[in-house]
Protein backbone atom coordinates (compact mmCIF):
# COMPACT_ATOMS: atom_id res chain seq x y z
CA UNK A 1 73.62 -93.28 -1.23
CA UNK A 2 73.08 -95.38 1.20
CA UNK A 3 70.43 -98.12 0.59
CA UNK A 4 71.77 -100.95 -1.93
CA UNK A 5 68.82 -103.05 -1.60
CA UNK A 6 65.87 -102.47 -4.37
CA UNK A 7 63.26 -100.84 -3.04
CA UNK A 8 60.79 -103.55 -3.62
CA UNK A 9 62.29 -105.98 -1.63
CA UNK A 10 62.22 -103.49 1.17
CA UNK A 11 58.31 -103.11 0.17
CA UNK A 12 58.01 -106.81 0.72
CA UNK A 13 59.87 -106.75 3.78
CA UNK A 14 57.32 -104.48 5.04
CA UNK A 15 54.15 -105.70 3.54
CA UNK A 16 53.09 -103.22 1.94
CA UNK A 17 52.83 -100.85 -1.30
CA UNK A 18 56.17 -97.87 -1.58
CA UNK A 19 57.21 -95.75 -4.25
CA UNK A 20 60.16 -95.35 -6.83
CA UNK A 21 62.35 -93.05 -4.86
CA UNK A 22 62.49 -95.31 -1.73
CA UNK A 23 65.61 -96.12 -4.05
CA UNK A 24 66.48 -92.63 -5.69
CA UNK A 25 69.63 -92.57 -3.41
CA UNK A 26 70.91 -95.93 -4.79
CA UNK A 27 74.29 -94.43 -6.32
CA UNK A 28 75.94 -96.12 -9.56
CA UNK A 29 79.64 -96.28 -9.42
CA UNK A 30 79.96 -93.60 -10.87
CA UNK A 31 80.81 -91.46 -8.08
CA UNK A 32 84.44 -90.45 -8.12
CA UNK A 33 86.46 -90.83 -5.32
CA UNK A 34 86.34 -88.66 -2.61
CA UNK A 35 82.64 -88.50 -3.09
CA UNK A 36 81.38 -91.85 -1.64
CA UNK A 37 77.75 -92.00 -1.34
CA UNK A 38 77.25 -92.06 2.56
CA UNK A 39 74.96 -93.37 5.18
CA UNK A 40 71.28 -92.80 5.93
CA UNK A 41 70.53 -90.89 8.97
CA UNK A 42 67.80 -92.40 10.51
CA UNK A 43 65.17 -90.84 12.02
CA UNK A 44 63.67 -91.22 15.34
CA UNK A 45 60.29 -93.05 15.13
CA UNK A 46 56.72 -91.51 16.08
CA UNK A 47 56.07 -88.40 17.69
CA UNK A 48 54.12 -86.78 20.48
CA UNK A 49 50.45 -87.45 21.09
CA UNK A 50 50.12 -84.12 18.89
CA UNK A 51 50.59 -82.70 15.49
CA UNK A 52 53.54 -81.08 17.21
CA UNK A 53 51.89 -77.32 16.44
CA UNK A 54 53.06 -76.77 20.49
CA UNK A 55 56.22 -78.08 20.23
CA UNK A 56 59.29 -75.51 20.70
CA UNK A 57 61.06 -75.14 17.48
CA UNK A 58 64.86 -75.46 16.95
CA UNK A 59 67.00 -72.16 17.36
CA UNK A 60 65.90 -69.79 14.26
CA UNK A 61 67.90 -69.93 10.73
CA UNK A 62 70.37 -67.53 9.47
CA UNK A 63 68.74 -64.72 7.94
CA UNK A 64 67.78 -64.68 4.61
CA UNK A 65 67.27 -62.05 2.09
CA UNK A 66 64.33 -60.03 2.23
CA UNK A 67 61.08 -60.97 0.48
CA UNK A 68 59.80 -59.52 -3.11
CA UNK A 69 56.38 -58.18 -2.84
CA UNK A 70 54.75 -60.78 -4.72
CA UNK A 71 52.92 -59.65 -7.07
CA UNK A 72 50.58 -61.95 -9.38
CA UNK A 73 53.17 -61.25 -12.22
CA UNK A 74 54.46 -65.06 -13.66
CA UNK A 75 52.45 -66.54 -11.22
CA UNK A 76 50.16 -69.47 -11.79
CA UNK A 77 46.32 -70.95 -10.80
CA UNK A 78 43.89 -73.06 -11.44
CA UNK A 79 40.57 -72.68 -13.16
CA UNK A 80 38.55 -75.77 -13.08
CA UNK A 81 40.91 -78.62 -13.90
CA UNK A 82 43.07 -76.59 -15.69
CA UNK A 83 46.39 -75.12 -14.65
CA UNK A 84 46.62 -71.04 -16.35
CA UNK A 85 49.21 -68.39 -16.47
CA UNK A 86 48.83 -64.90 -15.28
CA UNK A 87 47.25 -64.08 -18.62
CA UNK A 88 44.92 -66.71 -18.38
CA UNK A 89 46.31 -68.77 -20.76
CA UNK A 90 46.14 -72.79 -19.95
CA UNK A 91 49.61 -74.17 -19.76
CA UNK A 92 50.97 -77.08 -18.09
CA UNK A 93 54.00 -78.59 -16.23
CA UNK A 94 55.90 -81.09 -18.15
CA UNK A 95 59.00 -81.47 -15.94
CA UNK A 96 61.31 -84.08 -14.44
CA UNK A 97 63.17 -84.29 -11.30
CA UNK A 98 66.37 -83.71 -10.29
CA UNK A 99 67.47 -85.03 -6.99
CA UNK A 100 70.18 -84.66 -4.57
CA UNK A 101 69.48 -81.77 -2.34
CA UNK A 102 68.01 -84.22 -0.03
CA UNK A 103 70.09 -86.68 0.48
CA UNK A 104 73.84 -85.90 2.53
CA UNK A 105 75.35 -84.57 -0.52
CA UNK A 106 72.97 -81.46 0.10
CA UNK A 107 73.56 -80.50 -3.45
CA UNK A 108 71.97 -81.96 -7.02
CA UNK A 109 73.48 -85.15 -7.72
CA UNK A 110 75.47 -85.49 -10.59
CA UNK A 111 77.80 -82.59 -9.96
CA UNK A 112 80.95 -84.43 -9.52
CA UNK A 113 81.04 -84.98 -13.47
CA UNK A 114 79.02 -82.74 -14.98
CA UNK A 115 78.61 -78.06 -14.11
CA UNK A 116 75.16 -77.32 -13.14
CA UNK A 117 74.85 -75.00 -16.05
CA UNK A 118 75.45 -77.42 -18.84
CA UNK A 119 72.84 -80.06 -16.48
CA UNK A 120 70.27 -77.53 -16.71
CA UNK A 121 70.59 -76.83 -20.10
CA UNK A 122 70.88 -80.61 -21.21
CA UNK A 123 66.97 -80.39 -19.41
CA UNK A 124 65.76 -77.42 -21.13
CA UNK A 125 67.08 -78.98 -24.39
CA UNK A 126 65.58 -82.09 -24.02
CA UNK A 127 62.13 -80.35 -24.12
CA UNK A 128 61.11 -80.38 -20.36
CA UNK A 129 59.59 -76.88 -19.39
CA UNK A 130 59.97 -77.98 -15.14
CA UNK A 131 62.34 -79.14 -12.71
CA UNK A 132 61.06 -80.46 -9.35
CA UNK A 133 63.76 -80.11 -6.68
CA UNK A 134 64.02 -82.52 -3.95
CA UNK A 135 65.13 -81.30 -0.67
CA UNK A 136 65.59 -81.52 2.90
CA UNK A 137 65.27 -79.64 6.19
CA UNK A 138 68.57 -80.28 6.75
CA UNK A 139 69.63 -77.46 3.79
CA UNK A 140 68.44 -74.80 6.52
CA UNK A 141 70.31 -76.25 9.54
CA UNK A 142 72.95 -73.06 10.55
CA UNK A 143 76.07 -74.10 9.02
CA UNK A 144 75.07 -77.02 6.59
CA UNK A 145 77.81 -77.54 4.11
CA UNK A 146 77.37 -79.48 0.39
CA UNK A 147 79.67 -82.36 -0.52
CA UNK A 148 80.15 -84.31 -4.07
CA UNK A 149 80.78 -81.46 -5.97
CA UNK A 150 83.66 -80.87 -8.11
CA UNK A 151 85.30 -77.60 -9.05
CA UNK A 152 87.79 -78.09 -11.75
CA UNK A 153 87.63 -79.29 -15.62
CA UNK A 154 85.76 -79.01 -18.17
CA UNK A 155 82.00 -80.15 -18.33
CA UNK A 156 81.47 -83.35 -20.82
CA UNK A 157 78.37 -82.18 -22.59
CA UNK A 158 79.29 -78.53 -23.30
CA UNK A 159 83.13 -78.10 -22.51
CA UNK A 160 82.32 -75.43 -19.53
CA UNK A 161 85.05 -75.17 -17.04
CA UNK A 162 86.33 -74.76 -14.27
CA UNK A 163 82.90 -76.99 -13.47
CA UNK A 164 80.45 -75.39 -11.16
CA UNK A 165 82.95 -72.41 -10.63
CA UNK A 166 79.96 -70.34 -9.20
CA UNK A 167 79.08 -72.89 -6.62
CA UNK A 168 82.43 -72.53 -4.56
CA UNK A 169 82.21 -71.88 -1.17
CA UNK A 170 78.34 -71.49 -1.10
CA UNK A 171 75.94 -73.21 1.10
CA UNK A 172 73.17 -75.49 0.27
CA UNK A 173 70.64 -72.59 0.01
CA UNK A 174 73.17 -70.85 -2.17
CA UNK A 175 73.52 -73.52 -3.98
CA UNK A 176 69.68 -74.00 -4.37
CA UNK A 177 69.62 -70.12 -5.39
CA UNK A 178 71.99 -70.70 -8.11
CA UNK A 179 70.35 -73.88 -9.65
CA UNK A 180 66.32 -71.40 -9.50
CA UNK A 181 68.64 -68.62 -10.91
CA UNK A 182 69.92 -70.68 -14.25
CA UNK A 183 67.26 -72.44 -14.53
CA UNK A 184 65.42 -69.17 -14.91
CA UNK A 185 67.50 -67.84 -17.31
CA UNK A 186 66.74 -70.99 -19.96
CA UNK A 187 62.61 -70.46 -18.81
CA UNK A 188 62.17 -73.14 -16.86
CA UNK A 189 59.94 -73.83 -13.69
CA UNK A 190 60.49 -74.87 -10.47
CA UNK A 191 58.83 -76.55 -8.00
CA UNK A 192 60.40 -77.33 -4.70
CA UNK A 193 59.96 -80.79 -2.78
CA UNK A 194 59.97 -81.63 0.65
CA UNK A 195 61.25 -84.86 0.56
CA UNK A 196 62.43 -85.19 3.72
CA UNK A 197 62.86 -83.43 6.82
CA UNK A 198 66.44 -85.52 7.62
CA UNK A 199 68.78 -86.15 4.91
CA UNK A 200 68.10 -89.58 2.88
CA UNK A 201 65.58 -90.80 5.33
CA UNK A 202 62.69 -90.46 3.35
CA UNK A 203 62.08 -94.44 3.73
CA UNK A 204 62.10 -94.14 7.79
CA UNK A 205 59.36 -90.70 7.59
CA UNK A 206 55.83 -91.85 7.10
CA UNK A 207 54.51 -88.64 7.91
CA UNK A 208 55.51 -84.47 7.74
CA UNK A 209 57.20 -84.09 11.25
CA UNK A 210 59.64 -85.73 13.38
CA UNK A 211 60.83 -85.81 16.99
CA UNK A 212 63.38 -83.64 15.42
CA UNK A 213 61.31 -81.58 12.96
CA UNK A 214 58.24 -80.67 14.25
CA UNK A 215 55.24 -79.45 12.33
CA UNK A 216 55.97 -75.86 13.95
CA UNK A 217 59.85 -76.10 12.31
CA UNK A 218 58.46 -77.79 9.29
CA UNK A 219 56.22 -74.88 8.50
CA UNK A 220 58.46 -72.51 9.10
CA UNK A 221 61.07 -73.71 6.98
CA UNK A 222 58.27 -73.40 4.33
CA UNK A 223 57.89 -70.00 5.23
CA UNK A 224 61.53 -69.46 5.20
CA UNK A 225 61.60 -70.72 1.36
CA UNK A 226 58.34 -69.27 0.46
CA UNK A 227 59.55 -66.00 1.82
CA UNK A 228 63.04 -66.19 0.04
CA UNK A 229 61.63 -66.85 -3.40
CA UNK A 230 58.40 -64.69 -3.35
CA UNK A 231 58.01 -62.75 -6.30
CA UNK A 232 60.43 -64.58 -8.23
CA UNK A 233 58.24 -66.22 -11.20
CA UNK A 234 60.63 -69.37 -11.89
CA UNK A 235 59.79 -70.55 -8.95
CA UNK A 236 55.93 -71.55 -8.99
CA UNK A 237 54.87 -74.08 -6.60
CA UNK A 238 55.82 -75.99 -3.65
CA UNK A 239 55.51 -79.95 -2.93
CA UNK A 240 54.29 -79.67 0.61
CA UNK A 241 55.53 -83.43 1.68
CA UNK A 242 56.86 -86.49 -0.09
CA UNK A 243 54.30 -89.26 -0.19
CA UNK A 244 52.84 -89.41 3.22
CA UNK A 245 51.62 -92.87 4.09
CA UNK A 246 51.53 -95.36 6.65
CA UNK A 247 49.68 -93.88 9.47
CA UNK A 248 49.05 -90.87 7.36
CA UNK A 249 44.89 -90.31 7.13
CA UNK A 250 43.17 -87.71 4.80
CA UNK A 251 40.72 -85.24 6.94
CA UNK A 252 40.71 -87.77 9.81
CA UNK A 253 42.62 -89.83 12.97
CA UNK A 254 43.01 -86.25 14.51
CA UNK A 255 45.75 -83.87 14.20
CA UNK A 256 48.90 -86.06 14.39
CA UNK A 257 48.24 -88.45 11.52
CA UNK A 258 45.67 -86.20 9.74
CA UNK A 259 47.84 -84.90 6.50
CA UNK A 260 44.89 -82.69 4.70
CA UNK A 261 44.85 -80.59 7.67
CA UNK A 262 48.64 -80.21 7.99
CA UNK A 263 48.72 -79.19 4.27
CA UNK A 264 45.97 -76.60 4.79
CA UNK A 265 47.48 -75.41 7.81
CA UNK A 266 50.83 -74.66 5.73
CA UNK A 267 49.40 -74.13 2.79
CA UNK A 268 48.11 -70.85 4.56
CA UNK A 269 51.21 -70.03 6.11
CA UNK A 270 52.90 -70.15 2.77
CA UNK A 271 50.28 -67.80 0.81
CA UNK A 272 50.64 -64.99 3.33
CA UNK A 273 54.13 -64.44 2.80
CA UNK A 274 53.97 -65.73 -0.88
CA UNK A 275 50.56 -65.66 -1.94
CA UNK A 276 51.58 -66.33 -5.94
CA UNK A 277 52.49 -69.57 -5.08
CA UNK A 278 51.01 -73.08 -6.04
CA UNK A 279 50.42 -75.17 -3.22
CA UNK A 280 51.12 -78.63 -4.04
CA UNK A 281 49.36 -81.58 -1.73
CA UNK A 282 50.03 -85.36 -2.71
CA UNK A 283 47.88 -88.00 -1.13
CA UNK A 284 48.08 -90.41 1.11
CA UNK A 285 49.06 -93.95 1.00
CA UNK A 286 45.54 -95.39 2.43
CA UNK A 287 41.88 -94.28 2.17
CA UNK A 288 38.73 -95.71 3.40
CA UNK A 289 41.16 -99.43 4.10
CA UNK A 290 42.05 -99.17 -0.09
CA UNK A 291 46.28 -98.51 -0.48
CA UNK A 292 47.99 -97.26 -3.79
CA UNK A 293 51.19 -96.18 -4.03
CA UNK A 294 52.68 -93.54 -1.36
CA UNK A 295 51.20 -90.00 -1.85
CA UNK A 296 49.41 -91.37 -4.50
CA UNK A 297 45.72 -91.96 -2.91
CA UNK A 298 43.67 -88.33 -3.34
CA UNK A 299 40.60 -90.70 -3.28
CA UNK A 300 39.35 -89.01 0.19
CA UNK A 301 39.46 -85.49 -1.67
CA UNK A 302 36.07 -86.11 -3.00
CA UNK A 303 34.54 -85.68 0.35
CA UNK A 304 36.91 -83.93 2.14
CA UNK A 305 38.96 -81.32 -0.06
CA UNK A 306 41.65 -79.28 0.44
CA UNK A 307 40.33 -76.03 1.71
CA UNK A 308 42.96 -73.00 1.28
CA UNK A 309 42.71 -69.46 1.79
CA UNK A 310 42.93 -68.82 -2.05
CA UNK A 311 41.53 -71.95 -3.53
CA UNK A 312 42.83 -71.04 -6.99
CA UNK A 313 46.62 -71.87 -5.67
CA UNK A 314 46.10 -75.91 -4.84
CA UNK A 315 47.36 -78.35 -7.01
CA UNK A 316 46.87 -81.82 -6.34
CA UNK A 317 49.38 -84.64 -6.41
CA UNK A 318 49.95 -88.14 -7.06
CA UNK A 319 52.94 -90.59 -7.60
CA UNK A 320 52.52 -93.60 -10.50
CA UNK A 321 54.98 -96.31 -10.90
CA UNK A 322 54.75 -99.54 -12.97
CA UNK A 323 54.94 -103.20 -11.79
CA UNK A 324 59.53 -102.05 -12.21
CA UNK A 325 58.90 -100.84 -8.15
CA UNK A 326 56.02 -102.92 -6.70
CA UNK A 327 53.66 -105.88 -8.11
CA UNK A 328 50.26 -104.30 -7.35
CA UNK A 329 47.26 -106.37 -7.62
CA UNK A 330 46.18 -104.61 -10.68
CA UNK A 331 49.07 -105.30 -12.68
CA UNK A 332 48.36 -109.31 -12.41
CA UNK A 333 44.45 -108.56 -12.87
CA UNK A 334 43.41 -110.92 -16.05
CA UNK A 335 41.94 -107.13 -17.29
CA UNK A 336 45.63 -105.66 -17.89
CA UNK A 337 46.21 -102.77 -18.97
CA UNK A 338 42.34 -101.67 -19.52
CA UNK A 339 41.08 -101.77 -15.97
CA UNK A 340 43.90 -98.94 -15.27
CA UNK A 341 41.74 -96.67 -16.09
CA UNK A 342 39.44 -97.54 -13.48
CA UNK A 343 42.24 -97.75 -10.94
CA UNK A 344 43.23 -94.28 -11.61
CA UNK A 345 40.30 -92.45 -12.23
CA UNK A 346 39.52 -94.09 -8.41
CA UNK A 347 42.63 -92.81 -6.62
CA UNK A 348 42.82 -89.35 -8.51
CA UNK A 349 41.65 -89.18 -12.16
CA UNK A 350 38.52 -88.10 -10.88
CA UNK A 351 39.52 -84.75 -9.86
CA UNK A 352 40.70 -83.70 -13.61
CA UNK A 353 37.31 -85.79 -14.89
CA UNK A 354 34.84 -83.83 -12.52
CA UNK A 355 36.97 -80.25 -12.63
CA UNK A 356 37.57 -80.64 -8.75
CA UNK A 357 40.93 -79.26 -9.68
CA UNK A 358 44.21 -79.48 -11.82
CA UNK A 359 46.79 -82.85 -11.17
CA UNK A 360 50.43 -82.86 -11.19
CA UNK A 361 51.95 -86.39 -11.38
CA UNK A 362 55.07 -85.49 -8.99
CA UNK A 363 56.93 -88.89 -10.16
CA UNK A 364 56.05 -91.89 -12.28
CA UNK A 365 59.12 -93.64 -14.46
CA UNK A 366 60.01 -96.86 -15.93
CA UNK A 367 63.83 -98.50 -16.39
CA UNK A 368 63.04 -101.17 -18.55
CA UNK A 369 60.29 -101.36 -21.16
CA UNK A 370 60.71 -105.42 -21.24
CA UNK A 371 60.67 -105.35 -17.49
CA UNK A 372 58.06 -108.10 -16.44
CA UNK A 373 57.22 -109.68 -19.27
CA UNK A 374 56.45 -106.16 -20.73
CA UNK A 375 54.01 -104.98 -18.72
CA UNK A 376 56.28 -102.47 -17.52
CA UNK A 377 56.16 -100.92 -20.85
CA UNK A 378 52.70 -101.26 -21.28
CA UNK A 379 51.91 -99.66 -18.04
CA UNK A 380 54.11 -96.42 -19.25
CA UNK A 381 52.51 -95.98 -22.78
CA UNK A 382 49.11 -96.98 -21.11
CA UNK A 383 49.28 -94.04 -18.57
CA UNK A 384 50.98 -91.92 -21.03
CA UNK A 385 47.85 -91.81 -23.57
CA UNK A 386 46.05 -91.49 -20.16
CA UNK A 387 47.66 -88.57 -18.94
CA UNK A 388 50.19 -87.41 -20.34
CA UNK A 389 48.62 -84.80 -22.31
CA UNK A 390 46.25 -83.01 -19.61
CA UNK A 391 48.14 -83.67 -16.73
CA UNK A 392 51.08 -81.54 -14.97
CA UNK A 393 53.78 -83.77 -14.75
CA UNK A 394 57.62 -84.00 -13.55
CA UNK A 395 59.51 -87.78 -14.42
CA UNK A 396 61.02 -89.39 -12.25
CA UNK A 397 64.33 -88.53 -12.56
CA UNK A 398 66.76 -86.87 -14.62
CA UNK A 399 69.29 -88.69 -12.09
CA UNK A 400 70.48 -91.70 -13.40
CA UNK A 401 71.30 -93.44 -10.24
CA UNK A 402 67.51 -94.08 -9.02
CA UNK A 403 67.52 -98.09 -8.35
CA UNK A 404 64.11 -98.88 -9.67
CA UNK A 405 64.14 -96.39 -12.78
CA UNK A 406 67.25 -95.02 -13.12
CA UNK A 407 66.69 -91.53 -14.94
CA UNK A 408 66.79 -89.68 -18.63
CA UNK A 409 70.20 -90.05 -18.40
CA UNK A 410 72.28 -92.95 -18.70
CA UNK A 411 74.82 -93.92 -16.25
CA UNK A 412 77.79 -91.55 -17.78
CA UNK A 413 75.88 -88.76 -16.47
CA UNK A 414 76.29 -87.56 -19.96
CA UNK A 415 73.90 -89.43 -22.75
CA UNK A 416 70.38 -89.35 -22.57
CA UNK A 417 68.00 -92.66 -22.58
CA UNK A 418 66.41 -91.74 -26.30
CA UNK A 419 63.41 -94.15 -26.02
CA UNK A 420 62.44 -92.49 -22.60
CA UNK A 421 62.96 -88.90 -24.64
CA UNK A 422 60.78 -90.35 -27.36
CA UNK A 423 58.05 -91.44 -25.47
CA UNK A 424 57.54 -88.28 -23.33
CA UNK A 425 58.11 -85.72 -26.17
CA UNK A 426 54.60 -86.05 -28.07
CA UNK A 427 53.25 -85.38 -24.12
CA UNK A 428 55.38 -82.65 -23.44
CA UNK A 429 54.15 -78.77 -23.27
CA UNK A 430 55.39 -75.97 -24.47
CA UNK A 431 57.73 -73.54 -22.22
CA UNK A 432 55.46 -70.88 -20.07
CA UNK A 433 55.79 -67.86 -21.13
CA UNK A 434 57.58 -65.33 -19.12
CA UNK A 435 55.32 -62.34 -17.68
């Protein structure tokens, strides 16, 4: 995709702290022909003086199929810091993510060499018991189509074929059905992303609308998906925005840069049409003048906490990267690697140390261990024996064509990084059990 530039040089362009998937539509070259990564759509910047709640939305979306009475069957909460099944067992999400639908492929990535089946199953058999799904508004534009998939020979891994046979002729949100439906069937979770609201312009979105997307159109889409997979127990939570930052504030700057209300706002929306569902809110980039990594600040949820209508259905969020994406200050502090602690117990540890609530790390991942004289190993081990086992957590990515990180696998689409595997596996939870 489009963006050949690392991330971090962008984030030095700009002066200021990003995230790994700034570059998570960097292709490899291993896109066939016919499938060339293509262009970022940029988005028009600002907004109205507004959230946008009064703006007219776009024309409404195709139909979808009707809602599930969703029951509390499968469904998931939180009890203290702890994330529990319906049976009140504690469990926890040990995922990764799988990108794609967000970008102008509108599909996973990856599926021009390899059948989503024999993907999802390569997950599941690697030992993750989640899959967090980018996506963007685009999927539910009337007549979206999906690109960079390939319908004939046999998969590399498993020796399925025709590849992706059951994808042909489907939509994005067909697609997107098929991917919750398999993954499903080998018992794993899903948790949908909204990454972005155009496709592959998450680096030009600092906050949950656009001129093009307002808030109105941004929370119905929610409903649209929260509606469409209610009752359906693979599916358990939904990422409510991708790292708001920049002029993004937490329970202040009034409506149109104020992201805690926006999440509570459609947080609501979502439980009354799907009230089994987690509600997932990340932080911000800046609180109280201190930055961290986009979404990854929950600092101003001490004082000003998500409030929802069923308070047992938030999840916090956060995003962790090593010095690979950006050279933070604490990475050169003479105290590294034991004054991370203090950094993330400040930005979000405190909510799992106080029992404010249960944390899912949406995305942290590392490419190189020797990266920066080391550290960048030493950061991942570090926050692994920090969080690894107590957190909810999805790795960032499966894909391997993320610039910063690159992914699980390697760049045949095909063989798994081992030493990534090896890491996460003593951190990794065991599947939920099905209701």
């Amino acid at each position: 995709m489009p963006n050949t530039q690392s991330r971090t040089l962008l984030v030095l362009l700009a002066l200021c702290a990003l995230s790994c998937d700034g570059v998570l539509v960097a292709e490899v070259p291993a896109t066939p022909a016919g499938a060339p990564p293509p262009a970022a759509t940029p988005v028009p910047p600002g907004g109205p003086p507004d959230s946008g709640l009064a703006w007219e939305a776009r024309p409404s979306r195709p139909p979808t199929p009707p809602a599930t009475a969703a029951g509390q069957a499968g469904c998931l909460h939180v009890e203290g810091n702890q994330l529990k099944d319906d049976k009140g067992r504690a469990v926890r999400l040990t995922g990764v993510n799988w990108f794609g639908l967000e970008t102008q492929n509108r599909a996973p990535h990856g599926l021009w060499s390899r059948d989503y089946r024999s993907m999802l199953a390569q997950i599941a058999k690697v030992g993750f018991n989640a899959l967090r799904l980018p996506w963007s508004n685009a999927i539910l534009e009337p007549g979206a189509q999906a690109q960079g998939i390939t319908f004939s020979g046999n998969d590399p891994v498993d020796g399925r074929g025709p590849m992706n046979a059951p994808l042909q002729g489907k939509g994005p949100l067909e697609i997107l059905d098929a991917v919750i439906a398999e993954a499903g069937k080998l018992g794993l979770r899903v948790i949908l992303d909204n990454h972005s609201r155009a496709p592959d312009a998450y680096m030009s979105e600092s906050l949950w609308y656009t001129q093009s997307c307002p808030e109105a159109q941004w929370i119905q889409d929610w409903v649209t998906l929260a509606k469409r997979y209610a009752g359906d127990p693979t599916v358990v939570g939904f990422d409510l925005d991708n790292e708001p930052h920049g002029e993004a504030r937490w329970g202040e700057g009034g409506a149109p840069v104020d992201w805690k209300a926006a999440a509570e706002r459609c947080g609501d929306a979502i439980l009354k049409v799907n009230p089994g569902a987690l509600i997932i809110v990340e932080g911000v980039e800046q609180v109280a003048g201190k930055s961290t990594w986009w979404g990854g600040n929950l600092a101003g949820a001490r004082d000003r906490p998500v409030v929802l209508s069923d308070p047992t259905r938030l999840v916090y969020s956060t995003h962790e990267y090593g010095p690979e994406v950006f050279g933070q200050t604490w990475f050169s502090d003479p105290g590294f690697p034991s004054n991370m602690a203090a950094v993330w117990r400040a930005s979000f540890g405190f909510i799992m140390e106080e029992k404010l609530g249960h944390v899912l790390v949406g995305e942290f991942g590392i490419k190189d261990q020797q990266a920066q004289g080391g550290k960048a190993g030493t950061w991942f081990t570090t926050f692994l024996a920090h969080a690894g086992s107590s957190y909810s957590w999805t790795f960032w990515c499966w894909n391997p064509n993320s610039g910063d990180t690159g992914g699980i696998l390697q760049d045949d689409w095909t063989t798994v990084h081992a030493w990534k595997v090896n890491l996460l596996k003593p951190h990794m939870a065991p599947k939920i059990p099905a209701p």
